[in-house]
PDB file of N, CA and C in Angstrom:
ATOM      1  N   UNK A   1      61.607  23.193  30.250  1.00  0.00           N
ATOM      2  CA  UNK A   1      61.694  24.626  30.067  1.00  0.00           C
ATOM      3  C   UNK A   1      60.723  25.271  31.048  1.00  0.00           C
ATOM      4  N   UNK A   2      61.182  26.680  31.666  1.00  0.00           N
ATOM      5  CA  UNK A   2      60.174  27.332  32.915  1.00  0.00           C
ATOM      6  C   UNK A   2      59.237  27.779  31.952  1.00  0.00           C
ATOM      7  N   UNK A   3      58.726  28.250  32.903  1.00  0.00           N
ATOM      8  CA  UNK A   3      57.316  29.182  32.212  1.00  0.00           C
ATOM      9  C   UNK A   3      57.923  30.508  32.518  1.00  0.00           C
ATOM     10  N   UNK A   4      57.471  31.434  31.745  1.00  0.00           N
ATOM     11  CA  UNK A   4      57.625  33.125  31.427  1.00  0.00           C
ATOM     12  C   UNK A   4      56.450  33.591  32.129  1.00  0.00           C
ATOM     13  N   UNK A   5      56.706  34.467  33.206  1.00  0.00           N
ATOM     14  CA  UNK A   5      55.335  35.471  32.947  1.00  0.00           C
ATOM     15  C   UNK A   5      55.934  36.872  32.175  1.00  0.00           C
ATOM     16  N   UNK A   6      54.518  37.107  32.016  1.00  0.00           N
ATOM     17  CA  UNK A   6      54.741  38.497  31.357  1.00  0.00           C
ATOM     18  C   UNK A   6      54.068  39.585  32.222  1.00  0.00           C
ATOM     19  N   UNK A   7      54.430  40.211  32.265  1.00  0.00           N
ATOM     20  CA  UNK A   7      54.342  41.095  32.722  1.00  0.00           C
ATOM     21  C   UNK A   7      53.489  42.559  31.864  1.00  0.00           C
ATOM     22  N   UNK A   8      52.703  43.472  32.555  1.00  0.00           N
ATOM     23  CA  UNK A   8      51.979  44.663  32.255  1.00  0.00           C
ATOM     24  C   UNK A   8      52.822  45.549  31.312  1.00  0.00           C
ATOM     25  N   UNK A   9      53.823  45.594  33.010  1.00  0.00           N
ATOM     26  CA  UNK A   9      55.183  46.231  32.101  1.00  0.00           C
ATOM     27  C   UNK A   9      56.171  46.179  30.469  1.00  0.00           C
ATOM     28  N   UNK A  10      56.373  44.337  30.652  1.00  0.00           N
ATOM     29  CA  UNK A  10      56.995  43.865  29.555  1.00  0.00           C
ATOM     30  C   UNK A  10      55.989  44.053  28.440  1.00  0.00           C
ATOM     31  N   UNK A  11      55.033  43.799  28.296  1.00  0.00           N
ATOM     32  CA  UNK A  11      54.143  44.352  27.450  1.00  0.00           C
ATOM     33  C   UNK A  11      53.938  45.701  26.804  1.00  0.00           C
ATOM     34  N   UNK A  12      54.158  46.549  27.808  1.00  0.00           N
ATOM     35  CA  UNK A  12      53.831  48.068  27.407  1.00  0.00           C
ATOM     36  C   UNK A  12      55.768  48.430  26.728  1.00  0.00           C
ATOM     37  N   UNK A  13      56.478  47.851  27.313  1.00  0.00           N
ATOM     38  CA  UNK A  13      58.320  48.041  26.597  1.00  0.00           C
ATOM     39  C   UNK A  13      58.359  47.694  25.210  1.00  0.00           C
ATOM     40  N   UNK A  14      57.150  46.346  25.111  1.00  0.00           N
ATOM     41  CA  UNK A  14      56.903  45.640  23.500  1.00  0.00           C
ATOM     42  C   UNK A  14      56.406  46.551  22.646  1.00  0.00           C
ATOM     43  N   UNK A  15      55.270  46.808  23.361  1.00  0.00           N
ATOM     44  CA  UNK A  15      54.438  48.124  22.574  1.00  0.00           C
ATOM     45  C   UNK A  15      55.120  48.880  21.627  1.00  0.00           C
ATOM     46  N   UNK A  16      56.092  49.891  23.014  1.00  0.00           N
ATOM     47  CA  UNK A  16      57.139  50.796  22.516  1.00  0.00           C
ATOM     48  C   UNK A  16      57.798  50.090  21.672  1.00  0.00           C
ATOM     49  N   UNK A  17      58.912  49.864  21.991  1.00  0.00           N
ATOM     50  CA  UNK A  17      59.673  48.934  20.462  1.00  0.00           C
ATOM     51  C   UNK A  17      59.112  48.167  19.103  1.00  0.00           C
ATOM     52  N   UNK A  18      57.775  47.976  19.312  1.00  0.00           N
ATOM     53  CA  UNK A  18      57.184  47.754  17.979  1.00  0.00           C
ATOM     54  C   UNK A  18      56.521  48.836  16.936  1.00  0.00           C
ATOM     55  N   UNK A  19      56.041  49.869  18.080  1.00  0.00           N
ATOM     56  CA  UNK A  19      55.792  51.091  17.310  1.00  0.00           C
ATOM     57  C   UNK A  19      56.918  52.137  17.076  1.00  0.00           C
ATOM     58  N   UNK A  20      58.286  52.166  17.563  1.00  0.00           N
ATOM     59  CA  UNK A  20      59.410  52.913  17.294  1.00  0.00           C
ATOM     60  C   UNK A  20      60.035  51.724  15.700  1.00  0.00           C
ATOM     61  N   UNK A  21      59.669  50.655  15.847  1.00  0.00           N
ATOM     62  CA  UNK A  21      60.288  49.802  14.436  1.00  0.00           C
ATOM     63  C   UNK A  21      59.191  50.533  13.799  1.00  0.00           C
ATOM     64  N   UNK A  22      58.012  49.837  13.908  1.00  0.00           N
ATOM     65  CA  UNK A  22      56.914  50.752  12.738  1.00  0.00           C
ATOM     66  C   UNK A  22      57.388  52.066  11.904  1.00  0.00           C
ATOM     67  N   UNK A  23      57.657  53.578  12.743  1.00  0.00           N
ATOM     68  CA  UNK A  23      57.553  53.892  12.620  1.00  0.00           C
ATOM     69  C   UNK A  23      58.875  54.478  11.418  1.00  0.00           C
ATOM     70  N   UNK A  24      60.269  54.182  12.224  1.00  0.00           N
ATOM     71  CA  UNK A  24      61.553  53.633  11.662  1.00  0.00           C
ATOM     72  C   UNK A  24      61.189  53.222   9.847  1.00  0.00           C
ATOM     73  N   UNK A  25      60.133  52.213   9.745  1.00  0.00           N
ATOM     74  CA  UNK A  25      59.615  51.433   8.376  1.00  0.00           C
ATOM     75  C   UNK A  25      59.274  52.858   7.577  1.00  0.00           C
ATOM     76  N   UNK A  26      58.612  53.366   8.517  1.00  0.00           N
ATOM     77  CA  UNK A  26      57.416  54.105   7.493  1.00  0.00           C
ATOM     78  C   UNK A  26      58.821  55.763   7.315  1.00  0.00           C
ATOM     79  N   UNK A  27      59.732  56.177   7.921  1.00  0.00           N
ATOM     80  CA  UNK A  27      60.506  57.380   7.529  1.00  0.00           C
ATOM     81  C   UNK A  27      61.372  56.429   6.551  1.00  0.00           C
ATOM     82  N   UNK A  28      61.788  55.549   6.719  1.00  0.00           N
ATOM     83  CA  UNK A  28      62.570  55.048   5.671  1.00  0.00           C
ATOM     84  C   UNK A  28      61.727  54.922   4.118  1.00  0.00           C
ATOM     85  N   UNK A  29      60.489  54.298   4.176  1.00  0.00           N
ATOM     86  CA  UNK A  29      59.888  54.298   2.753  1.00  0.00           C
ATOM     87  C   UNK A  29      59.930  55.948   2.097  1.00  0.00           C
ATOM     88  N   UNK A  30      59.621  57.090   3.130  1.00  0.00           N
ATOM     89  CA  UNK A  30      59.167  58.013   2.808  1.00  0.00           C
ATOM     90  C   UNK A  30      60.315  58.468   2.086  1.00  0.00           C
ATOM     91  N   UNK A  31      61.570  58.132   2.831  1.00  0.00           N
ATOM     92  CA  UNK A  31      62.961  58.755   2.238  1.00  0.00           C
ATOM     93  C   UNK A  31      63.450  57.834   0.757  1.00  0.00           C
ATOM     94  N   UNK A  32      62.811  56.827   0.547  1.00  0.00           N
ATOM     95  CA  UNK A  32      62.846  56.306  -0.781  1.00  0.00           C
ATOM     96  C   UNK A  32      62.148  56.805  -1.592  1.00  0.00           C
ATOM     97  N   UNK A  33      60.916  57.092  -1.241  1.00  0.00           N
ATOM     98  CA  UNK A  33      60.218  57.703  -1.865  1.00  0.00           C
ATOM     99  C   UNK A  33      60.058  59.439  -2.541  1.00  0.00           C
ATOM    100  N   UNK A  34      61.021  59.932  -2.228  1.00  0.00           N
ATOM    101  CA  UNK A  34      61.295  61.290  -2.124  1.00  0.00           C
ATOM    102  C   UNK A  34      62.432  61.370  -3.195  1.00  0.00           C
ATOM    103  N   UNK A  35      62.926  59.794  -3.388  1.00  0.00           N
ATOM    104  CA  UNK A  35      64.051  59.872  -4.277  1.00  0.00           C
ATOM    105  C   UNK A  35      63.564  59.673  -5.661  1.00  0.00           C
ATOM    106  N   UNK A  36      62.838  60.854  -6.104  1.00  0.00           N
ATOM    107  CA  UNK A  36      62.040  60.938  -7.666  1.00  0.00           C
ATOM    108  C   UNK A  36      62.829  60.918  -8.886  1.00  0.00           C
ATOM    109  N   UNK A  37      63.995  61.979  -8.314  1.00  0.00           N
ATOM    110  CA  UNK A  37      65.118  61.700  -9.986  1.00  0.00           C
ATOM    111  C   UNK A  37      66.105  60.931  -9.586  1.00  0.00           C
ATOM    112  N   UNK A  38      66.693  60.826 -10.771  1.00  0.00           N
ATOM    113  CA  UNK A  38      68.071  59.715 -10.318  1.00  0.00           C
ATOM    114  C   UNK A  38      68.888  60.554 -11.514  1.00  0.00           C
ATOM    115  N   UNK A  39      70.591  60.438 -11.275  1.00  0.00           N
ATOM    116  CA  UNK A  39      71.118  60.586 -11.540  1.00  0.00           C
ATOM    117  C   UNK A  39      72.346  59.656 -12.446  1.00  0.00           C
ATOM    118  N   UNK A  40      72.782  59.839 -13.769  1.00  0.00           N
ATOM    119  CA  UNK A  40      72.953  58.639 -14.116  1.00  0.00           C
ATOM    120  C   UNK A  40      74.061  57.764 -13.552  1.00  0.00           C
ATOM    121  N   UNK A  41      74.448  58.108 -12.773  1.00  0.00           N
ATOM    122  CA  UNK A  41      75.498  56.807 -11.327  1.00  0.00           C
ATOM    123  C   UNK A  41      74.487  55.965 -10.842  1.00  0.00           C
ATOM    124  N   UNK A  42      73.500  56.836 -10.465  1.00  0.00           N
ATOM    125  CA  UNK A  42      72.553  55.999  -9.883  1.00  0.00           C
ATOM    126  C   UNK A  42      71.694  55.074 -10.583  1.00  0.00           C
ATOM    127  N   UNK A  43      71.238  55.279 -11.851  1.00  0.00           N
ATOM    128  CA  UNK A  43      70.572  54.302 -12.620  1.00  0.00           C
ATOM    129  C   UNK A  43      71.568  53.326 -13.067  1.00  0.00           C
ATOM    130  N   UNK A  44      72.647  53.806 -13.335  1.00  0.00           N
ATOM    131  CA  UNK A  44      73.725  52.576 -13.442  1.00  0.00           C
ATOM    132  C   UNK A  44      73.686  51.731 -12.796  1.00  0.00           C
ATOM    133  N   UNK A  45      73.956  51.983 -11.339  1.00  0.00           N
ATOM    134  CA  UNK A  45      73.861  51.010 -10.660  1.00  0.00           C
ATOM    135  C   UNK A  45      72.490  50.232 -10.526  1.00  0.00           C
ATOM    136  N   UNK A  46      71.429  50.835 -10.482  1.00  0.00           N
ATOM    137  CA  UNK A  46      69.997  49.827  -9.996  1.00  0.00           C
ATOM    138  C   UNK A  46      70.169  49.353 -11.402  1.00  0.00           C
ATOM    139  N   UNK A  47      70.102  49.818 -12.630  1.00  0.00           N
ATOM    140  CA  UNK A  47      70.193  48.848 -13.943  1.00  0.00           C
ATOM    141  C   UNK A  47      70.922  47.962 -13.916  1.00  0.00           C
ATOM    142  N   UNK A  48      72.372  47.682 -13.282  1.00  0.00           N
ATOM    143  CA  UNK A  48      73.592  47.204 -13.576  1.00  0.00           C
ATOM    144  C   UNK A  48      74.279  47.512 -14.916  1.00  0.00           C
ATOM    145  N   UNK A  49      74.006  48.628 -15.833  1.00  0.00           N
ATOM    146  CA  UNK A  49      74.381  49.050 -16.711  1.00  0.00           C
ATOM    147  C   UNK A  49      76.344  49.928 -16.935  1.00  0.00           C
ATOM    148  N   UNK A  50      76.318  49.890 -18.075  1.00  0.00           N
ATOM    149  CA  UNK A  50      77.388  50.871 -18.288  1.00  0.00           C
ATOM    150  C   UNK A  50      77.184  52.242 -18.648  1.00  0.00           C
ATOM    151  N   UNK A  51      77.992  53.238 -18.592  1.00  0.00           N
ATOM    152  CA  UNK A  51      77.831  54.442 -19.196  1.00  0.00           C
ATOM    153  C   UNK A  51      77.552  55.042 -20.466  1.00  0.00           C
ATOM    154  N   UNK A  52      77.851  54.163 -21.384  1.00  0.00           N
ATOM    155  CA  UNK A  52      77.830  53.940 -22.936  1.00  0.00           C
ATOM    156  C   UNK A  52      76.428  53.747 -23.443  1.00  0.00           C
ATOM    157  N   UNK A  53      75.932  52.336 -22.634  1.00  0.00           N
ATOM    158  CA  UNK A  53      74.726  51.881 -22.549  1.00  0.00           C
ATOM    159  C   UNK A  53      73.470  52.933 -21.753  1.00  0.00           C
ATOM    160  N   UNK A  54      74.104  53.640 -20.803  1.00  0.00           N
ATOM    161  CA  UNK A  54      72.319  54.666 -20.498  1.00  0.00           C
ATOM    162  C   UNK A  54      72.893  55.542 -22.018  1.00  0.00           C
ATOM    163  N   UNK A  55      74.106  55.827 -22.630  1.00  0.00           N
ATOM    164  CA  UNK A  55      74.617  57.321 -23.095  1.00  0.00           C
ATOM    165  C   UNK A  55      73.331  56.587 -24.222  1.00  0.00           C
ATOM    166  N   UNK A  56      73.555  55.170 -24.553  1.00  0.00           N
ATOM    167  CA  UNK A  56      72.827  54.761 -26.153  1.00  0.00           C
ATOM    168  C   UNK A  56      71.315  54.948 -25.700  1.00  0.00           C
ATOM    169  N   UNK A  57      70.866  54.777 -24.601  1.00  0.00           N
ATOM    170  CA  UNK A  57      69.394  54.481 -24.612  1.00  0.00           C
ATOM    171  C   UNK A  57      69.116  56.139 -23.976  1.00  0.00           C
ATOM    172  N   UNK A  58      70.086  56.866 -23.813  1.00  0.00           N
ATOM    173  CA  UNK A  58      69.749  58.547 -24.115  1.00  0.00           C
ATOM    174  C   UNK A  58      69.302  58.930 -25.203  1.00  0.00           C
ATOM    175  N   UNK A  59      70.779  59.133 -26.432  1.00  0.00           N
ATOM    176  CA  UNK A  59      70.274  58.965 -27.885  1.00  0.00           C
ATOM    177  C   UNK A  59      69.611  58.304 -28.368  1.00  0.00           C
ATOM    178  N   UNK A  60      68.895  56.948 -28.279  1.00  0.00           N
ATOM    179  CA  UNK A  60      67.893  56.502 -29.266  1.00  0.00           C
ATOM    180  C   UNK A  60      66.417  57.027 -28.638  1.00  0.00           C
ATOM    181  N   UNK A  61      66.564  57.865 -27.737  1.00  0.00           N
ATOM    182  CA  UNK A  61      65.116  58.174 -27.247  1.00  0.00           C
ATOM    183  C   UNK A  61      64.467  56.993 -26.256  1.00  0.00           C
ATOM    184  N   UNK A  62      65.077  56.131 -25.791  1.00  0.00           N
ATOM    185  CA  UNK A  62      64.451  55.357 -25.060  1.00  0.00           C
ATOM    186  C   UNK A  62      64.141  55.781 -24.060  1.00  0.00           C
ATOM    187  N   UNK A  63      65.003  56.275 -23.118  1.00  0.00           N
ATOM    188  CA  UNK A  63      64.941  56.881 -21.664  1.00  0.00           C
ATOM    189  C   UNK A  63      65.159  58.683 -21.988  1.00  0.00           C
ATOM    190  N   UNK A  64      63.816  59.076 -21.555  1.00  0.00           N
ATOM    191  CA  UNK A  64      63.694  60.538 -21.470  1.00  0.00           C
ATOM    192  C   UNK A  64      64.690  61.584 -20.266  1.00  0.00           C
ATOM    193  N   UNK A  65      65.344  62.533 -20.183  1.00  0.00           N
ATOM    194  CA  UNK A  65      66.180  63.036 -19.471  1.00  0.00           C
ATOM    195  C   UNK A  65      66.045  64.354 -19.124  1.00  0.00           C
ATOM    196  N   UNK A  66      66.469  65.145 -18.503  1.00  0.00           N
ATOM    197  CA  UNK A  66      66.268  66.728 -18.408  1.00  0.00           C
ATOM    198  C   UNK A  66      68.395  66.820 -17.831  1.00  0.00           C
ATOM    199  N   UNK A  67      69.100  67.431 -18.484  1.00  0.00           N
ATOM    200  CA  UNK A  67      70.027  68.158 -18.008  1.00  0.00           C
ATOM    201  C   UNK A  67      69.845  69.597 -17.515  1.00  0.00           C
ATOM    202  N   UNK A  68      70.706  69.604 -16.076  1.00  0.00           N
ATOM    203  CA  UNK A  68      71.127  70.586 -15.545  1.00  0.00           C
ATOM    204  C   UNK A  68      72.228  71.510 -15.393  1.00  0.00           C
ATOM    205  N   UNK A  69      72.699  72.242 -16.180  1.00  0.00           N
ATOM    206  CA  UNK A  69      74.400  71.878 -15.822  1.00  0.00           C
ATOM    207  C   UNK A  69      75.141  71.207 -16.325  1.00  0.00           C
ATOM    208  N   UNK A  70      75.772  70.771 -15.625  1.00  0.00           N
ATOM    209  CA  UNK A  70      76.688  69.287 -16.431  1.00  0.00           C
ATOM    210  C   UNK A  70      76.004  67.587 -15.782  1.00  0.00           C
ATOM    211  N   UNK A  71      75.033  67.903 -14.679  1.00  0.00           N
ATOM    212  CA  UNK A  71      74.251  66.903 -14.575  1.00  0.00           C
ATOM    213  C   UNK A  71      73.232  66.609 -15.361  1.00  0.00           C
ATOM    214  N   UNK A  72      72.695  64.983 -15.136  1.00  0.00           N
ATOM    215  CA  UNK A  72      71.672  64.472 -16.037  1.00  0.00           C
ATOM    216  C   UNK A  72      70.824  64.090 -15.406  1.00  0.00           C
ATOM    217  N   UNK A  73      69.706  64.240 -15.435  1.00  0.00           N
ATOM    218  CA  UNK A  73      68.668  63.603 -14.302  1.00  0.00           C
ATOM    219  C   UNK A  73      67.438  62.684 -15.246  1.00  0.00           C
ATOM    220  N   UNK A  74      67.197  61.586 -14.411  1.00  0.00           N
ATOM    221  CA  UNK A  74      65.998  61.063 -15.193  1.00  0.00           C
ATOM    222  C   UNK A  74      64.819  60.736 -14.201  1.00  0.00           C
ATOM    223  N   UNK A  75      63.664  61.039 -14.261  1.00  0.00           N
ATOM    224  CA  UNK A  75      62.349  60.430 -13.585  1.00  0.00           C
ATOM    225  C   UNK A  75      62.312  59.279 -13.452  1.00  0.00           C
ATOM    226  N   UNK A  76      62.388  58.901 -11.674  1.00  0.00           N
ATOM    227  CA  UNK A  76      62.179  57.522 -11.345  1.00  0.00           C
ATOM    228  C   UNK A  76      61.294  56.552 -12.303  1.00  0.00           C
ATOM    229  N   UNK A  77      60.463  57.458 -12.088  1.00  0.00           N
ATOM    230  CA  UNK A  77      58.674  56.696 -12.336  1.00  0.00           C
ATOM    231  C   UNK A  77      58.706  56.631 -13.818  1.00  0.00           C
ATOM    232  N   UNK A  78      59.315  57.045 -14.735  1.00  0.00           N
ATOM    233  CA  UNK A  78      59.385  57.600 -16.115  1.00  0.00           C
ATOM    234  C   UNK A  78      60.256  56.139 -16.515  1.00  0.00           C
ATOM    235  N   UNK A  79      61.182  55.735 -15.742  1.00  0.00           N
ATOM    236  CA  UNK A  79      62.259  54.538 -16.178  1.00  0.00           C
ATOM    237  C   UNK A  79      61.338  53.398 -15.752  1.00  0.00           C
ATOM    238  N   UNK A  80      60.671  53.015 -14.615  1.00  0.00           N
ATOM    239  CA  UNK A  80      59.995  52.491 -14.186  1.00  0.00           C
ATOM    240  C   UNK A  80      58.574  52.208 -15.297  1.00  0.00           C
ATOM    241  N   UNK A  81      58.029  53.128 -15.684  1.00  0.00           N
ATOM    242  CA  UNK A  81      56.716  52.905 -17.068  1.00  0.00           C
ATOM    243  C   UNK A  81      57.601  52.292 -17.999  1.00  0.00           C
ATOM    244  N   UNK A  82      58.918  52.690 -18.632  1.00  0.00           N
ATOM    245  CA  UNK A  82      59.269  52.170 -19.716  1.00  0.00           C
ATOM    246  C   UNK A  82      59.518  51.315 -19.578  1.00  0.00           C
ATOM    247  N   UNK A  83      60.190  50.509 -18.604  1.00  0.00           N
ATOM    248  CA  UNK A  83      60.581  48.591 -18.201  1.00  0.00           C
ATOM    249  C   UNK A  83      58.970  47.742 -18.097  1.00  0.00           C
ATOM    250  N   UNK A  84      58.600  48.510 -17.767  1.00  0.00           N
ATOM    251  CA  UNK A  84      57.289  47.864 -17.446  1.00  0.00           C
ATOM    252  C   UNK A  84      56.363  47.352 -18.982  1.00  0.00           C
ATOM    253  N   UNK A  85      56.659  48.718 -19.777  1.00  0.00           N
ATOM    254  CA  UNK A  85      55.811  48.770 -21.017  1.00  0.00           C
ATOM    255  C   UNK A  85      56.824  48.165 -22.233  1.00  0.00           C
ATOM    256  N   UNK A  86      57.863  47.398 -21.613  1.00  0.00           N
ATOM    257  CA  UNK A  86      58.454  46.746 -22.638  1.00  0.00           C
ATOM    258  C   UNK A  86      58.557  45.339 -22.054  1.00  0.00           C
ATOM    259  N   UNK A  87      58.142  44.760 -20.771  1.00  0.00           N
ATOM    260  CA  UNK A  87      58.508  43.376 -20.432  1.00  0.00           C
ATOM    261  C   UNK A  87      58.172  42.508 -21.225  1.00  0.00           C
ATOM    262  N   UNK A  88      59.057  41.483 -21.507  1.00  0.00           N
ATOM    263  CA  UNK A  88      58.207  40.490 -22.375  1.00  0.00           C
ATOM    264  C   UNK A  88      58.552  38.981 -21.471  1.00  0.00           C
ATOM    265  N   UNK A  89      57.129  38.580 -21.578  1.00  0.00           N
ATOM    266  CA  UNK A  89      56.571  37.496 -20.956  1.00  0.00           C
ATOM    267  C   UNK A  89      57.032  36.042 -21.341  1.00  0.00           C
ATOM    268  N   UNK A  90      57.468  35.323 -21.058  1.00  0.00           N
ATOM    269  CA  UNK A  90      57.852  34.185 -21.852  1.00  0.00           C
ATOM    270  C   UNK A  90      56.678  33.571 -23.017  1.00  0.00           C
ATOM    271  N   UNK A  91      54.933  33.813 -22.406  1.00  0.00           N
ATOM    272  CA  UNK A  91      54.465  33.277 -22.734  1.00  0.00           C
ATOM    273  C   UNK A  91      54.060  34.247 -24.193  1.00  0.00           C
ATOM    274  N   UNK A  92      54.399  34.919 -24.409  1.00  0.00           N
ATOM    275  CA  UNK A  92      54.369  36.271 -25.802  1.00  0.00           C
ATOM    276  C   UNK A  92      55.027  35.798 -26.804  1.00  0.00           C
ATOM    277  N   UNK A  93      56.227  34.955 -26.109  1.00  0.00           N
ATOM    278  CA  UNK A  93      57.703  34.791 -27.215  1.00  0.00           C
ATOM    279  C   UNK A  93      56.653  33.628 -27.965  1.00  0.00           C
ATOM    280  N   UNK A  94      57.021  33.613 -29.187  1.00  0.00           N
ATOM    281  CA  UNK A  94      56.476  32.379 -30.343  1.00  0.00           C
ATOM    282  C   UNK A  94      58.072  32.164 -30.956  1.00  0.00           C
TER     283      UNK A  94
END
């Protein structure tokens, strides 16, 4: 196999393209991050749930909601505390 040089140039092209990916990373988190409510299509899907199933864990008070309209919205971070504050550990189960 030859040897590579590198070059000043090829270096400074790397630069660029590693800080245009960087930066690419960091608008994409931001645009996840911006996504605070969800809508219930959308929790369906990241749950893998049915419609019946968010409608039951509406009514029993499990998952808190605000309607708009004829939309339903729920707090990311709000679904996120409640999975969290119900995990159970294998090592809990007796």
């Amino acid at each position: 196999m030859g040897a590579t040089i590198l070059t000043v140039e090829d270096l400074e092209a790397f630069k660029l393209e590693l800080l245009a990916s960087i930066k690419q990373l960091f608008i994409e988190h931001d645009r996840i991050q911006l996504k605070k409510q969800l809508r219930s299509s959308d929790l369906m899907k990241q749950l893998n749930i049915s419609s019946g199933a968010l409608q039951n864990l509406r009514i029993n008070g499990t998952f808190p909601y605000s309607k708009v309209g004829g939309l339903i919205f729920y707090q990311a971070e709000d679904i996120q505390r409640i999975i969290n504050e119900n995990r159970i550990d294998e090592h809990q189960i007796s």
